[in-house]
N, C-alpha and C. Protein backbone atom coordinates (compact mmCIF):
# COMPACT_ATOMS: atom_id res chain seq x y z
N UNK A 1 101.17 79.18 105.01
CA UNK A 1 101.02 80.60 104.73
C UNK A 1 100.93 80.81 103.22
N UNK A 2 99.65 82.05 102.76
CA UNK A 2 100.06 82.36 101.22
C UNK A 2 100.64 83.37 101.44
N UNK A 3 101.42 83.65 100.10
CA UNK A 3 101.90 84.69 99.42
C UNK A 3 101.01 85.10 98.32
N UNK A 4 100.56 86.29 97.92
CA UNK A 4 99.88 87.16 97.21
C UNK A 4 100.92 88.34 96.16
N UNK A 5 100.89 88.11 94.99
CA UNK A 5 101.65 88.87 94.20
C UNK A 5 101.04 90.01 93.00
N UNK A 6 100.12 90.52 93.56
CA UNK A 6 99.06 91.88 92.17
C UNK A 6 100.14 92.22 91.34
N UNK A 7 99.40 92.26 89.87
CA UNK A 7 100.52 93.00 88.95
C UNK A 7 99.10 93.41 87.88
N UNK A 8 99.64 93.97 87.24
CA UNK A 8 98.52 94.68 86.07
C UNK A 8 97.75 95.89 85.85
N UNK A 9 98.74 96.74 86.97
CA UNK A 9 97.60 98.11 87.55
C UNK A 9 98.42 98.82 86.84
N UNK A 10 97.94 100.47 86.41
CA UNK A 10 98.36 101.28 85.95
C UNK A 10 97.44 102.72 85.34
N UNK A 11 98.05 103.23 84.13
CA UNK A 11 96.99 104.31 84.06
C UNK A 11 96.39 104.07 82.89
N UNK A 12 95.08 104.12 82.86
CA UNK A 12 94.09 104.30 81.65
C UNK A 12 93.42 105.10 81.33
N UNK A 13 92.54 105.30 80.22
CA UNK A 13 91.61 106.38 79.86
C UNK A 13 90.10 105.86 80.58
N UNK A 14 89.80 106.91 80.80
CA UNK A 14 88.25 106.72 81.23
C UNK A 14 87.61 106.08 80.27
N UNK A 15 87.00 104.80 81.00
CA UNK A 15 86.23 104.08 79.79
C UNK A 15 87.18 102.75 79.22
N UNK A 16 88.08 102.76 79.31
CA UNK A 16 89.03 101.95 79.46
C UNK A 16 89.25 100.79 80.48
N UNK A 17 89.75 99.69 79.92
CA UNK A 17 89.71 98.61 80.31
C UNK A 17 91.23 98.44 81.31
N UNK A 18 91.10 97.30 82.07
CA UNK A 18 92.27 96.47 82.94
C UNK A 18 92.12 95.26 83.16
N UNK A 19 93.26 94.65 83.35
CA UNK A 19 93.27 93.12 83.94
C UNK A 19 94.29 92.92 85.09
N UNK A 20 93.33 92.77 86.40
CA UNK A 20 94.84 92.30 87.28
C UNK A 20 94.88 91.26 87.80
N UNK A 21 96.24 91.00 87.85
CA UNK A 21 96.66 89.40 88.32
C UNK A 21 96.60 89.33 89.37
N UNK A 22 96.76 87.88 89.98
CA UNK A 22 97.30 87.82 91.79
C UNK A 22 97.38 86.50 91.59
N UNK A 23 98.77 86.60 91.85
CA UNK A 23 99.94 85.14 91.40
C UNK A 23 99.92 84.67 93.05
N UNK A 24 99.06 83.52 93.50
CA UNK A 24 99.55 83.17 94.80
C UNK A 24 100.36 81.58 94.65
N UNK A 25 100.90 81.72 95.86
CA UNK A 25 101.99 80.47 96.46
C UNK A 25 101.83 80.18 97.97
N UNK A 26 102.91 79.29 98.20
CA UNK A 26 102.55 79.14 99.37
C UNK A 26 101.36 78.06 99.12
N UNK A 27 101.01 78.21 100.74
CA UNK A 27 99.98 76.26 101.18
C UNK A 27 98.82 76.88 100.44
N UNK A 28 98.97 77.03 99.07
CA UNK A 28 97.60 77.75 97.97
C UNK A 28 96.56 76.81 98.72
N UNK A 29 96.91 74.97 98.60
CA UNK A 29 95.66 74.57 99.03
C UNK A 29 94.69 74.54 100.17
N UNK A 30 95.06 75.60 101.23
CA UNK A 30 94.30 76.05 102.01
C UNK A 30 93.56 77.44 101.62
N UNK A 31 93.60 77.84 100.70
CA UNK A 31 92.70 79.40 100.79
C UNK A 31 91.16 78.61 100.23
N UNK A 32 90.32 79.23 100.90
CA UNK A 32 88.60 78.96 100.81
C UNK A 32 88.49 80.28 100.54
N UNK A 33 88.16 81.45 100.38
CA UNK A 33 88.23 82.47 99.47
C UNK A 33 89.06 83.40 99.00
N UNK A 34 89.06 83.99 97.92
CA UNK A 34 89.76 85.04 97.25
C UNK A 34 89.10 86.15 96.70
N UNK A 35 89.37 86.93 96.84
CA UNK A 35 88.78 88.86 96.71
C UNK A 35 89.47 89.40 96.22
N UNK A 36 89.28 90.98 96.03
CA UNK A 36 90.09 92.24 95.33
C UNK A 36 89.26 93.14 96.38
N UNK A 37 89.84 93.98 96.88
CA UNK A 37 89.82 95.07 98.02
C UNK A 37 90.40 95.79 97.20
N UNK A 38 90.06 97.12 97.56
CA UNK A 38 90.55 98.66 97.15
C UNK A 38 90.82 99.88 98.08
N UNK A 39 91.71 100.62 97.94
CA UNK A 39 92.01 102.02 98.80
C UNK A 39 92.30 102.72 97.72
N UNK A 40 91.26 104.07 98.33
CA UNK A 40 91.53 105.23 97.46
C UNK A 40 91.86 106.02 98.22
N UNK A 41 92.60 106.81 97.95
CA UNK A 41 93.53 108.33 99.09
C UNK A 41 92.52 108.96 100.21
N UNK A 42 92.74 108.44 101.25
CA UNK A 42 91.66 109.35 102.07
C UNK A 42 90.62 108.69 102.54
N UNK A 43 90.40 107.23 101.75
CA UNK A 43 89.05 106.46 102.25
C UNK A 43 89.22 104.99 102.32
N UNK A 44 88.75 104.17 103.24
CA UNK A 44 88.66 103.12 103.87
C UNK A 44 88.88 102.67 102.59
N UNK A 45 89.49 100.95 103.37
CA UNK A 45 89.77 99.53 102.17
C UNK A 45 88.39 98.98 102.18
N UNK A 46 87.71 98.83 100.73
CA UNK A 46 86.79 98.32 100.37
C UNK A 46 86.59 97.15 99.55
N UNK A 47 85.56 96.45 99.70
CA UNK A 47 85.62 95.14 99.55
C UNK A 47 85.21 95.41 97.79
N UNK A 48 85.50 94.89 97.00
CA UNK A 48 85.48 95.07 95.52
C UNK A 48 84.57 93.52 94.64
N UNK A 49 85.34 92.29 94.84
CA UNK A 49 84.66 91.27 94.29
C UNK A 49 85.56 90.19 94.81
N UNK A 50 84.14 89.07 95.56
CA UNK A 50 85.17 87.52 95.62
C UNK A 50 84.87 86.71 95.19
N UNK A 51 85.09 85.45 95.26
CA UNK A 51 85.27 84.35 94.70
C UNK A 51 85.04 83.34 95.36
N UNK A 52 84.51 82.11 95.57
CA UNK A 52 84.39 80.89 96.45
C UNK A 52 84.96 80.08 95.90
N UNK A 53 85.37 78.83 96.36
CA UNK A 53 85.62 77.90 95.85
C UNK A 53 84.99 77.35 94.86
N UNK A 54 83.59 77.22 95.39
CA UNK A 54 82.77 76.65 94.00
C UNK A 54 82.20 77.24 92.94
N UNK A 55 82.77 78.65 92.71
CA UNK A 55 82.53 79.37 91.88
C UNK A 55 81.46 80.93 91.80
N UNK A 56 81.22 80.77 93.41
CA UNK A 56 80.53 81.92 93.11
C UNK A 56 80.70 83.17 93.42
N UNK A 57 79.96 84.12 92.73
CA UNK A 57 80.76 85.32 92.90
C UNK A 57 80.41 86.65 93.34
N UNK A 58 80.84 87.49 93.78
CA UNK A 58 80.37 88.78 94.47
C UNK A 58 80.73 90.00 94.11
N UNK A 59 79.80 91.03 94.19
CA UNK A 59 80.64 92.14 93.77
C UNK A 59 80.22 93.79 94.85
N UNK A 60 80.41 94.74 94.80
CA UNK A 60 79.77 95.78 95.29
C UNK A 60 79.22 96.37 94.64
N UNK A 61 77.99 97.08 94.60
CA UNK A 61 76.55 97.89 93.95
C UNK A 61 77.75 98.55 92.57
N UNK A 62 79.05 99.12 93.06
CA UNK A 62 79.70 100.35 92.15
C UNK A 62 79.96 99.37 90.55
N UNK A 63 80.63 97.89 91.35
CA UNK A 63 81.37 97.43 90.13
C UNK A 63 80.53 96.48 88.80
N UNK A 64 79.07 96.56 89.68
CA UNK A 64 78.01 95.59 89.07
C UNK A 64 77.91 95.26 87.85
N UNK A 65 78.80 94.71 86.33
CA UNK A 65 78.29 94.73 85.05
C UNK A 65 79.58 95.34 84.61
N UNK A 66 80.71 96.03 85.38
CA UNK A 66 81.71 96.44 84.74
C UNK A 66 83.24 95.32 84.95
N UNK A 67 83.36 94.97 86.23
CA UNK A 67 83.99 94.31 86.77
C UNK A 67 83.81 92.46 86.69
N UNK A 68 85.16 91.43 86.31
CA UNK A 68 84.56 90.03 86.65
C UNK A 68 86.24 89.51 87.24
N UNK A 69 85.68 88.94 88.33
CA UNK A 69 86.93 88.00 88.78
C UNK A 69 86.94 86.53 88.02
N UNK A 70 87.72 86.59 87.89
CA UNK A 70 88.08 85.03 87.90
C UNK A 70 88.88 84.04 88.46
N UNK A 71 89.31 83.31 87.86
CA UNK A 71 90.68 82.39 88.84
C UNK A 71 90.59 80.97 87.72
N UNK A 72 92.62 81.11 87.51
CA UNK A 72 92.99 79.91 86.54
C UNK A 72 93.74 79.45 87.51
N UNK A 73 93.12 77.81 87.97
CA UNK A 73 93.53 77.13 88.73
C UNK A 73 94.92 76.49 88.34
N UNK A 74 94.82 76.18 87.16
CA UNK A 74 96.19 75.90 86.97
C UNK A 74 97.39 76.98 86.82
N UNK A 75 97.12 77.88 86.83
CA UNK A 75 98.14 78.81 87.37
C UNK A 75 98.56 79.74 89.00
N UNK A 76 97.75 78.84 89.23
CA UNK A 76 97.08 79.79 90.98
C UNK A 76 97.03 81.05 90.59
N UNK A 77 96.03 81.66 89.75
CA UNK A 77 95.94 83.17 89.32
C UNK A 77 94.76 83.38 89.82
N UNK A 78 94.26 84.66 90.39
CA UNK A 78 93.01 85.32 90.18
C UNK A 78 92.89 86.57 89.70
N UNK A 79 92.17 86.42 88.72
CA UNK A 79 92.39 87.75 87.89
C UNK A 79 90.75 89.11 88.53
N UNK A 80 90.77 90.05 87.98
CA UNK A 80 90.13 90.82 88.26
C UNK A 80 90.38 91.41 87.00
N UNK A 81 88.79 91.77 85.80
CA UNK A 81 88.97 91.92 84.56
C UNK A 81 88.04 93.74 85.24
N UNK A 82 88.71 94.57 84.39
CA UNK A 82 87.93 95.99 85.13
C UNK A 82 87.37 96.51 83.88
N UNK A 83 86.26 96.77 83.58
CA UNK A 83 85.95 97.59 81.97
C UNK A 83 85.16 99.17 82.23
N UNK A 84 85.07 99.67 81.12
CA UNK A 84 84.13 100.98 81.73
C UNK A 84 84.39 102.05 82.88
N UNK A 85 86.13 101.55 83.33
CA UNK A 85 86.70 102.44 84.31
C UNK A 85 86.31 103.98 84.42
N UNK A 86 86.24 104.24 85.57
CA UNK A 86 85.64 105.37 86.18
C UNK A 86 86.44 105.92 86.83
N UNK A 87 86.83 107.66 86.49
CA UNK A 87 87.67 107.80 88.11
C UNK A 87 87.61 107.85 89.34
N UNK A 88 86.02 107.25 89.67
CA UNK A 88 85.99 106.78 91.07
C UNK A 88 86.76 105.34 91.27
N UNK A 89 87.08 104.66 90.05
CA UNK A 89 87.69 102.93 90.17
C UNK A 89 89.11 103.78 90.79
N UNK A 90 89.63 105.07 90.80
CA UNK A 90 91.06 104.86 90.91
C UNK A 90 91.35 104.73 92.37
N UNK A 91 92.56 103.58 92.73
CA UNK A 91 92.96 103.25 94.19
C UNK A 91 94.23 102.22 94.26
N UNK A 92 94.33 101.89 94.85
CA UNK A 92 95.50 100.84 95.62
C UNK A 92 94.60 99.69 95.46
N UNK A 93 94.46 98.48 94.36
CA UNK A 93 93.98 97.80 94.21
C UNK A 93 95.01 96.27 94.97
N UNK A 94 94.09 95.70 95.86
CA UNK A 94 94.86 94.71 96.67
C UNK A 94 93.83 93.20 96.72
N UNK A 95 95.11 92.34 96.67
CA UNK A 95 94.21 90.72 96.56
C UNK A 95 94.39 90.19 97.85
N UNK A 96 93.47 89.12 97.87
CA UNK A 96 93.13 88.94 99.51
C UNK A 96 92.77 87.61 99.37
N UNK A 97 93.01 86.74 100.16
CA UNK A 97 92.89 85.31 100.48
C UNK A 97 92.52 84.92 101.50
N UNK A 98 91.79 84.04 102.16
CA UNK A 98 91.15 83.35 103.72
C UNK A 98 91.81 81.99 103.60
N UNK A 99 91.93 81.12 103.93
CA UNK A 99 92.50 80.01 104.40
C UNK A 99 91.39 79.50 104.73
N UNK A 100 90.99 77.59 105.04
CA UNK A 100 90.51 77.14 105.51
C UNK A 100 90.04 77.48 107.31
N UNK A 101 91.48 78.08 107.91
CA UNK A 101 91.57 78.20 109.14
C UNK A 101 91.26 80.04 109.59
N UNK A 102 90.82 80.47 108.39
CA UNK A 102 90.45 81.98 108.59
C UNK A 102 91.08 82.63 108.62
N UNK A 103 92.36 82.60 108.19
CA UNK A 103 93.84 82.92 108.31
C UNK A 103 94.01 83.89 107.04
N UNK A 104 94.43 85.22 107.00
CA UNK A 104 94.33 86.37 105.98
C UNK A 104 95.39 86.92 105.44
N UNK A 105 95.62 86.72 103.80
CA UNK A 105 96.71 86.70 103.42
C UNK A 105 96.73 88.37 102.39
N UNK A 106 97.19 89.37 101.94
CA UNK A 106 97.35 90.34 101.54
C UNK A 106 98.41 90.34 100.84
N UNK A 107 98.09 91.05 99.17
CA UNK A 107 99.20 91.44 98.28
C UNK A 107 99.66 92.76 98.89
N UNK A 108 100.83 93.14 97.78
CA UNK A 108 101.33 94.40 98.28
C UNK A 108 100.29 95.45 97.72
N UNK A 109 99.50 95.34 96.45
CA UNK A 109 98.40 96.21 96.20
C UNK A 109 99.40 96.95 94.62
N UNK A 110 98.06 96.97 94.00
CA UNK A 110 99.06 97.55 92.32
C UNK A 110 97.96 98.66 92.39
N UNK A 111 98.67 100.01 91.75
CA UNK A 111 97.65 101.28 91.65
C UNK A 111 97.27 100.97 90.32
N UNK A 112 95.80 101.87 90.03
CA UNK A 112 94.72 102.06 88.83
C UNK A 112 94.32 103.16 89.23
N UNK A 113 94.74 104.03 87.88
CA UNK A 113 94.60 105.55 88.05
C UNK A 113 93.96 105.48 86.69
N UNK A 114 92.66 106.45 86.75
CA UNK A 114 91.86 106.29 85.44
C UNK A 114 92.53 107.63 85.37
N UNK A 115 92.64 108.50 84.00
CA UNK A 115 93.52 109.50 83.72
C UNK A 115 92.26 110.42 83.39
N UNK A 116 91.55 110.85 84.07
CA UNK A 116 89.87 111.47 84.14
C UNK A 116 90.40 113.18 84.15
């Protein structure tokens, strides 16, 4: 099983930058992908940007050129770098993991409130 730990959310100015973490543990060496999902008050969890193993990466039409994941393997981190924040970016920002066995792991979710 992973554990998923988001930290780095909070409030910014429009136009303003973020960085969030997601400290995982646990059988790390089973996750085959990692993401950032979002909830905003009132509207479905949306898929934001993932990650593959071999490096490649995804995003949705909104975050295209503002947003970059990454991941420091030697820290089991995946970060999610946010720039150009919008107050449509504001939500319940949550990290997400698959397992080899398809098996779905969820942080508790850190808020990003652009101060718009």
């Amino acid at each position: 099983q992973v554990q998923l730990v988001e930290s780095g959310g909070g409030l910014v100015q429009p136009g303003g930058s973020l960085r969030l973490s997601c400290a995982a543990s646990g059988s790390i060496f089973s996750i085959k992908t990692v993401g950032w999902y979002r909830q905003a008050p009132g509207k479905q969890r949306e898929l934001v940007a993932t990650l593959t193993p071999g490096g490649e990466t995804g995003y949705t039409d909104s975050v295209k050129g503002r947003f970059t994941i990454s991941r420091d393997s030697a820290k089991n981190t995946v970060y999610l770098q946010m720039n150009s924040l919008k107050p449509e970016d504001t939500a319940v920002y949550y990290c997400n993991a698959v397992s080899l066995a398809q098996r779905t792991s969820w942080g508790q979710g850190t808020q990003v409130t652009d101060k718009a």
